[in-house]
N, C-alpha and C. Protein backbone atom coordinates (compact mmCIF):
# COMPACT_ATOMS: atom_id res chain seq x y z
N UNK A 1 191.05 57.58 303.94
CA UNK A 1 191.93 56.91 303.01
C UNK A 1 191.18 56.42 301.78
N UNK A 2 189.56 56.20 301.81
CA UNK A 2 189.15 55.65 301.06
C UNK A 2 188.72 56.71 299.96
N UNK A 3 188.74 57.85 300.00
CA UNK A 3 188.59 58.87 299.36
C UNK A 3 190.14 58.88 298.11
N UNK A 4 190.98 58.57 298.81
CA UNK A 4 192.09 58.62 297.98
C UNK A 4 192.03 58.04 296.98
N UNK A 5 191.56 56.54 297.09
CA UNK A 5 191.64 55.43 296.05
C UNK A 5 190.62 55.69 295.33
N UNK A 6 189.71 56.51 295.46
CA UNK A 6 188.51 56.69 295.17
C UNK A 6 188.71 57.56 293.78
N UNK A 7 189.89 58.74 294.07
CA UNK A 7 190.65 59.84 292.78
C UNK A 7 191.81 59.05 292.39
N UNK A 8 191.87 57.40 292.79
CA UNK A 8 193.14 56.98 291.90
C UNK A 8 192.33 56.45 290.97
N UNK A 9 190.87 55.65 291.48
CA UNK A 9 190.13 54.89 290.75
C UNK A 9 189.35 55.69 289.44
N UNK A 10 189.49 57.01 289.36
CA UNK A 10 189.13 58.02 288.07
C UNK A 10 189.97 58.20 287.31
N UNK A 11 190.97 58.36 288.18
CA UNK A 11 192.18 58.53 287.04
C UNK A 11 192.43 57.11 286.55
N UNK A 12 192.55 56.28 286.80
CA UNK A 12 192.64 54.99 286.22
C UNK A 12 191.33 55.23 284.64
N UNK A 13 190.57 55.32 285.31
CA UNK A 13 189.22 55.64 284.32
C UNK A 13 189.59 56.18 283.11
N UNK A 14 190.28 57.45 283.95
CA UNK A 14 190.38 58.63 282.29
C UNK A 14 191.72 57.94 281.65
N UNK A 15 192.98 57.35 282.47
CA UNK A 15 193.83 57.06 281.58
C UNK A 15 193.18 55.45 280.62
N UNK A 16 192.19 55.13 281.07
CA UNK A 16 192.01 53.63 279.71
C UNK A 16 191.08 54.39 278.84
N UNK A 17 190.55 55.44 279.11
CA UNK A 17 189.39 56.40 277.97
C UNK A 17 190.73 57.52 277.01
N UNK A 18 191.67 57.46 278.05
CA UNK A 18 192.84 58.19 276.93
C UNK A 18 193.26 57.30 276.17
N UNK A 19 193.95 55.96 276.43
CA UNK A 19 194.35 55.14 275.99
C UNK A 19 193.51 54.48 274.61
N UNK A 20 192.65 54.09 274.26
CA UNK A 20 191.65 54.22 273.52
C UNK A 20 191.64 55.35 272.59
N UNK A 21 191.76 56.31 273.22
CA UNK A 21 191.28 57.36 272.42
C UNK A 21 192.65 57.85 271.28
N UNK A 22 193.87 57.76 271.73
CA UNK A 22 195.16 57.36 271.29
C UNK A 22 195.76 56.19 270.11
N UNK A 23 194.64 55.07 270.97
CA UNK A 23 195.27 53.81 269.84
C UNK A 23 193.90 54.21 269.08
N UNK A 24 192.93 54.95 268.86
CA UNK A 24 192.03 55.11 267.83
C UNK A 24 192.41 56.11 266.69
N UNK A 25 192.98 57.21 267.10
CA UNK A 25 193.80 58.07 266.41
C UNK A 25 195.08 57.59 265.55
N UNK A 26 195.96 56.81 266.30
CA UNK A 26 197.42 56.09 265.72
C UNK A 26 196.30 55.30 264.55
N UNK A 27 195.22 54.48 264.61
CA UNK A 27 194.69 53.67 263.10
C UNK A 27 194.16 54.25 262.40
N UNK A 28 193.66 55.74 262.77
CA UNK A 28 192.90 56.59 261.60
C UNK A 28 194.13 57.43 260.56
N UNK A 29 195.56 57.04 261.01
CA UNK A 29 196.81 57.94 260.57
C UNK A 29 197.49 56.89 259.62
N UNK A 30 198.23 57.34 258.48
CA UNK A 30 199.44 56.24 257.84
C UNK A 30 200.16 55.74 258.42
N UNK A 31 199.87 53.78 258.14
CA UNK A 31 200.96 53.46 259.24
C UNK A 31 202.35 52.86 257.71
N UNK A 32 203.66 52.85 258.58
CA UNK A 32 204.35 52.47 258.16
C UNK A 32 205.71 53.97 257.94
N UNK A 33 207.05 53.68 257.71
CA UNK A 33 207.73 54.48 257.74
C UNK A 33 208.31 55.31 256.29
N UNK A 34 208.28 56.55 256.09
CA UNK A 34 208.24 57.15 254.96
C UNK A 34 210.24 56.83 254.70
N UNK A 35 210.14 56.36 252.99
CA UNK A 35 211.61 56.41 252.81
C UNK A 35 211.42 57.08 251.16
N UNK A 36 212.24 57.33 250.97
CA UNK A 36 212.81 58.38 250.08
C UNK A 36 213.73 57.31 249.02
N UNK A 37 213.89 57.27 247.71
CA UNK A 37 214.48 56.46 246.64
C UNK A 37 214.27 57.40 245.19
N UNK A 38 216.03 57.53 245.08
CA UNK A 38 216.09 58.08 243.80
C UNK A 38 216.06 57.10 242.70
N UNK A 39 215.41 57.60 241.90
CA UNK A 39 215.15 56.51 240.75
C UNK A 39 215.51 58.15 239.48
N UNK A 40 216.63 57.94 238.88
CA UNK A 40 217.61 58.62 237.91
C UNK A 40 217.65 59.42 238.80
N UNK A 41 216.74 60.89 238.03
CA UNK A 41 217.26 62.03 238.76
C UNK A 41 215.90 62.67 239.62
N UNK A 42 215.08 61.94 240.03
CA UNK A 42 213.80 62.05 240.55
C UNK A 42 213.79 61.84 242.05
N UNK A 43 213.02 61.88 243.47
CA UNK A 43 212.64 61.54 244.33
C UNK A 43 211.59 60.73 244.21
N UNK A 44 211.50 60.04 245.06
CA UNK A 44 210.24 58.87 245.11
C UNK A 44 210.27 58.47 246.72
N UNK A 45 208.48 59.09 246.65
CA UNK A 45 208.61 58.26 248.36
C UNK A 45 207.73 57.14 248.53
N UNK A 46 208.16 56.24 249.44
CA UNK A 46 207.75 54.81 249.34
C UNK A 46 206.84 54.54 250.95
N UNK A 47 206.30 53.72 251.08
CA UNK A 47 205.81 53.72 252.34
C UNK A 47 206.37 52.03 253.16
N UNK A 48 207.81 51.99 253.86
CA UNK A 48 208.15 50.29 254.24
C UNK A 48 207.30 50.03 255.74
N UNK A 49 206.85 48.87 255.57
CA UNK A 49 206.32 48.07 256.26
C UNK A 49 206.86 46.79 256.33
N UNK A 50 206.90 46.17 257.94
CA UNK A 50 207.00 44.65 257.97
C UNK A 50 205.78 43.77 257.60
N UNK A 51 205.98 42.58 257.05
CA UNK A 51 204.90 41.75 256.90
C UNK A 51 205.65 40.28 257.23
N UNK A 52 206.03 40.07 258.54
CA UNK A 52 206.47 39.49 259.14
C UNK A 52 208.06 39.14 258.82
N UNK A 53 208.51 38.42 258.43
CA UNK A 53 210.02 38.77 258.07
C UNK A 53 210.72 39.87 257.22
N UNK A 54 209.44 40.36 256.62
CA UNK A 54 209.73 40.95 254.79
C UNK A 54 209.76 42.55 255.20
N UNK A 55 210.19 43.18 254.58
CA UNK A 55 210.25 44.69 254.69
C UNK A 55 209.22 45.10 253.13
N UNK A 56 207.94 45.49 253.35
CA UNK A 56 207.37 46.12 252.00
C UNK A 56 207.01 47.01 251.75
N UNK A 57 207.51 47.66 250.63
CA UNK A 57 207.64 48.53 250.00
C UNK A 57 206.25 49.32 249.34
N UNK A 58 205.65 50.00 249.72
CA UNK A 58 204.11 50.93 249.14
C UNK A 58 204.60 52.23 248.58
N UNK A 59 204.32 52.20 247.08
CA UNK A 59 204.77 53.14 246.35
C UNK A 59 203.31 54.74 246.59
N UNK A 60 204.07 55.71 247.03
CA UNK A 60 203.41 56.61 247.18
C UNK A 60 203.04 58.01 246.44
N UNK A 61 203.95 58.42 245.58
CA UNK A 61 204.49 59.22 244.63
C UNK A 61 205.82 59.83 244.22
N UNK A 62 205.52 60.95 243.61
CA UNK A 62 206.91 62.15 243.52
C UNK A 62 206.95 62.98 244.84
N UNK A 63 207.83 63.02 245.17
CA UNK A 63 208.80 63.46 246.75
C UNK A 63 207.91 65.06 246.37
N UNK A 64 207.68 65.72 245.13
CA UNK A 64 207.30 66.90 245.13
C UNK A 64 205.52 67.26 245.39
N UNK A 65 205.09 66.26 245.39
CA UNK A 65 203.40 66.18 245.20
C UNK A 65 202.65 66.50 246.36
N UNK A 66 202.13 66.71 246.27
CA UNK A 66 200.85 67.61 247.93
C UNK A 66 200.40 66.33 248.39
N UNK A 67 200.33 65.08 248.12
CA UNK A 67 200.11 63.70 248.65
C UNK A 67 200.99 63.23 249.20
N UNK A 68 202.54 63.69 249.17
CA UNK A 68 203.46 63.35 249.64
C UNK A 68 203.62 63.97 250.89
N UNK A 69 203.40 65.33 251.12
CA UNK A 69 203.58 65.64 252.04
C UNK A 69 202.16 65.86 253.03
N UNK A 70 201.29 65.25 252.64
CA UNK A 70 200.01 65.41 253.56
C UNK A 70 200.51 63.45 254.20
N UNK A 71 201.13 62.86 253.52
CA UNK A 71 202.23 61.21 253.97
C UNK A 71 202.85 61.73 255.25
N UNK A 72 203.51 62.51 254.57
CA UNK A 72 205.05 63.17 256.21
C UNK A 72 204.13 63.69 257.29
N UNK A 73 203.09 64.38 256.97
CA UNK A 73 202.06 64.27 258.41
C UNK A 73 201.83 63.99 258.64
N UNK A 74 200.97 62.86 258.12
CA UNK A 74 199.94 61.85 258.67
C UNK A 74 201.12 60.83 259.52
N UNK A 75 202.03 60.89 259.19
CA UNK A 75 203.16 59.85 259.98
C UNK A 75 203.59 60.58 261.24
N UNK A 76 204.02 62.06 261.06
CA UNK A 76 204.39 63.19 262.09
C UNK A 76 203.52 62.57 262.93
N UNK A 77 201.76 63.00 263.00
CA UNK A 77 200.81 62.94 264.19
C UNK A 77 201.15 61.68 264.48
N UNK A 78 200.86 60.65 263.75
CA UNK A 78 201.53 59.44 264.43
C UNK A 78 202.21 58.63 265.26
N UNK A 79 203.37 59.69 265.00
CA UNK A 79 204.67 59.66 266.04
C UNK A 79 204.22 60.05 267.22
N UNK A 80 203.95 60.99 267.03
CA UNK A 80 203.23 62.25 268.42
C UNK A 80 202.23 61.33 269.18
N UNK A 81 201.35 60.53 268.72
CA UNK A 81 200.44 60.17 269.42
C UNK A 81 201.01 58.87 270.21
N UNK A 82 201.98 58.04 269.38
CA UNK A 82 202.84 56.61 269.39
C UNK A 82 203.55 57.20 271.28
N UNK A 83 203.73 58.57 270.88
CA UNK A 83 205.14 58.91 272.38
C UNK A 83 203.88 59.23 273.27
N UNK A 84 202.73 60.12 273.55
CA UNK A 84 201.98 60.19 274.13
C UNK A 84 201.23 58.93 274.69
N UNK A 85 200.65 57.68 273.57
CA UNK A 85 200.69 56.63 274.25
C UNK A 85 201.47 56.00 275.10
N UNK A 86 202.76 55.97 274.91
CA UNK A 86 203.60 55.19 275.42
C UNK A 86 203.58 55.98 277.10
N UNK A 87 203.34 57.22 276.95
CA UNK A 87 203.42 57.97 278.69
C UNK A 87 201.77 57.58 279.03
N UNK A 88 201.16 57.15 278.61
CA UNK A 88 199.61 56.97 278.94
C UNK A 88 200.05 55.71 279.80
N UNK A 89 200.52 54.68 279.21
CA UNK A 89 200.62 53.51 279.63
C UNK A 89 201.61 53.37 280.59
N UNK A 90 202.37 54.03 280.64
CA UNK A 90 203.45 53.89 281.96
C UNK A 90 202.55 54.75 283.55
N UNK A 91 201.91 55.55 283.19
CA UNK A 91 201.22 56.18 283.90
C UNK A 91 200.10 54.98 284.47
N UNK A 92 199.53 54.80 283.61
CA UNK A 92 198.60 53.35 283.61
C UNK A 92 199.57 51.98 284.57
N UNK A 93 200.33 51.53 284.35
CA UNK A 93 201.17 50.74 285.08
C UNK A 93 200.94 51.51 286.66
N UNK A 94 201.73 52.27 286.54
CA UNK A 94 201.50 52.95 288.08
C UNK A 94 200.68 53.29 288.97
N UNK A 95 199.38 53.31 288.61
CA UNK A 95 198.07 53.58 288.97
C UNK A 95 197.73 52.14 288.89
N UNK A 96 197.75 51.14 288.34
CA UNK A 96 197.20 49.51 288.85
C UNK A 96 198.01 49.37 289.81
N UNK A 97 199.73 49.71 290.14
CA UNK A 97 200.27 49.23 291.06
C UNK A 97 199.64 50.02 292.46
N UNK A 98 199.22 50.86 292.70
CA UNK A 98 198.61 51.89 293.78
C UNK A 98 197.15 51.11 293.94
N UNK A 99 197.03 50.67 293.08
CA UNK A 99 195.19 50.78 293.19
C UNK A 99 195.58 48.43 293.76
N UNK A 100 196.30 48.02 293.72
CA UNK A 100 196.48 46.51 293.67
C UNK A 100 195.78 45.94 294.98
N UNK A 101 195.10 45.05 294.71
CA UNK A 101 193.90 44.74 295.93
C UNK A 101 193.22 45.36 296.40
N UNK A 102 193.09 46.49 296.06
CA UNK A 102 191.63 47.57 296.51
C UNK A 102 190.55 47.33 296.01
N UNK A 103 188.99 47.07 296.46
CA UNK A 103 188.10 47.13 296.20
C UNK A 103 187.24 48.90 296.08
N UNK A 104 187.23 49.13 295.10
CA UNK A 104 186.33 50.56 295.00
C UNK A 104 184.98 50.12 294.88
């Protein structure tokens, strides 16, 4: 039996070395959510963020510019990594509940 806890106690391992490795990626990416504002007959994309009650606004460019859309990726991976964390950590929950009062 002690062999068991022994491959829960690695996987515990690799999921806090994933976990890490996840929330290190999500801060090397743009944070905040891409919005779009016509101003006449132009696009403009903005970058909103909370700053505690406030919604703010980070002006980013023209909706047409190669900076704009290297923005919509850097937010894409973001996302991707945001949903992958979130299954890291539920996985993580479940593996402390298995592993609870075991000494390895």
């Amino acid at each position: 039996m002690s062999s068991i806890f022994h491959v829960i106690a690695e996987e515990l391992e690799r999921l806090n070395e994933a976990k890490s490795a996840y929330e290190a990626a999500i801060e090397r990416e743009v944070q905040g959510s891409p919005q779009i504002k016509r101003v006449g007959h132009k696009d403009y994309l903005y970058l909103a963020r909370r700053k505690g009650n406030k919604v703010l606004y980070q002006y980013v460019g023209n909706i047409k510019d190669e900076k704009c859309q290297k923005v919509f990726d850097s937010v894409k991976k973001r996302q991707s990594y945001e949903k992958l964390l979130k299954g890291i950590k539920k996985d993580l929950k479940e593996v402390r509940k298995a592993l609870r009062g075991r000494k390895i």
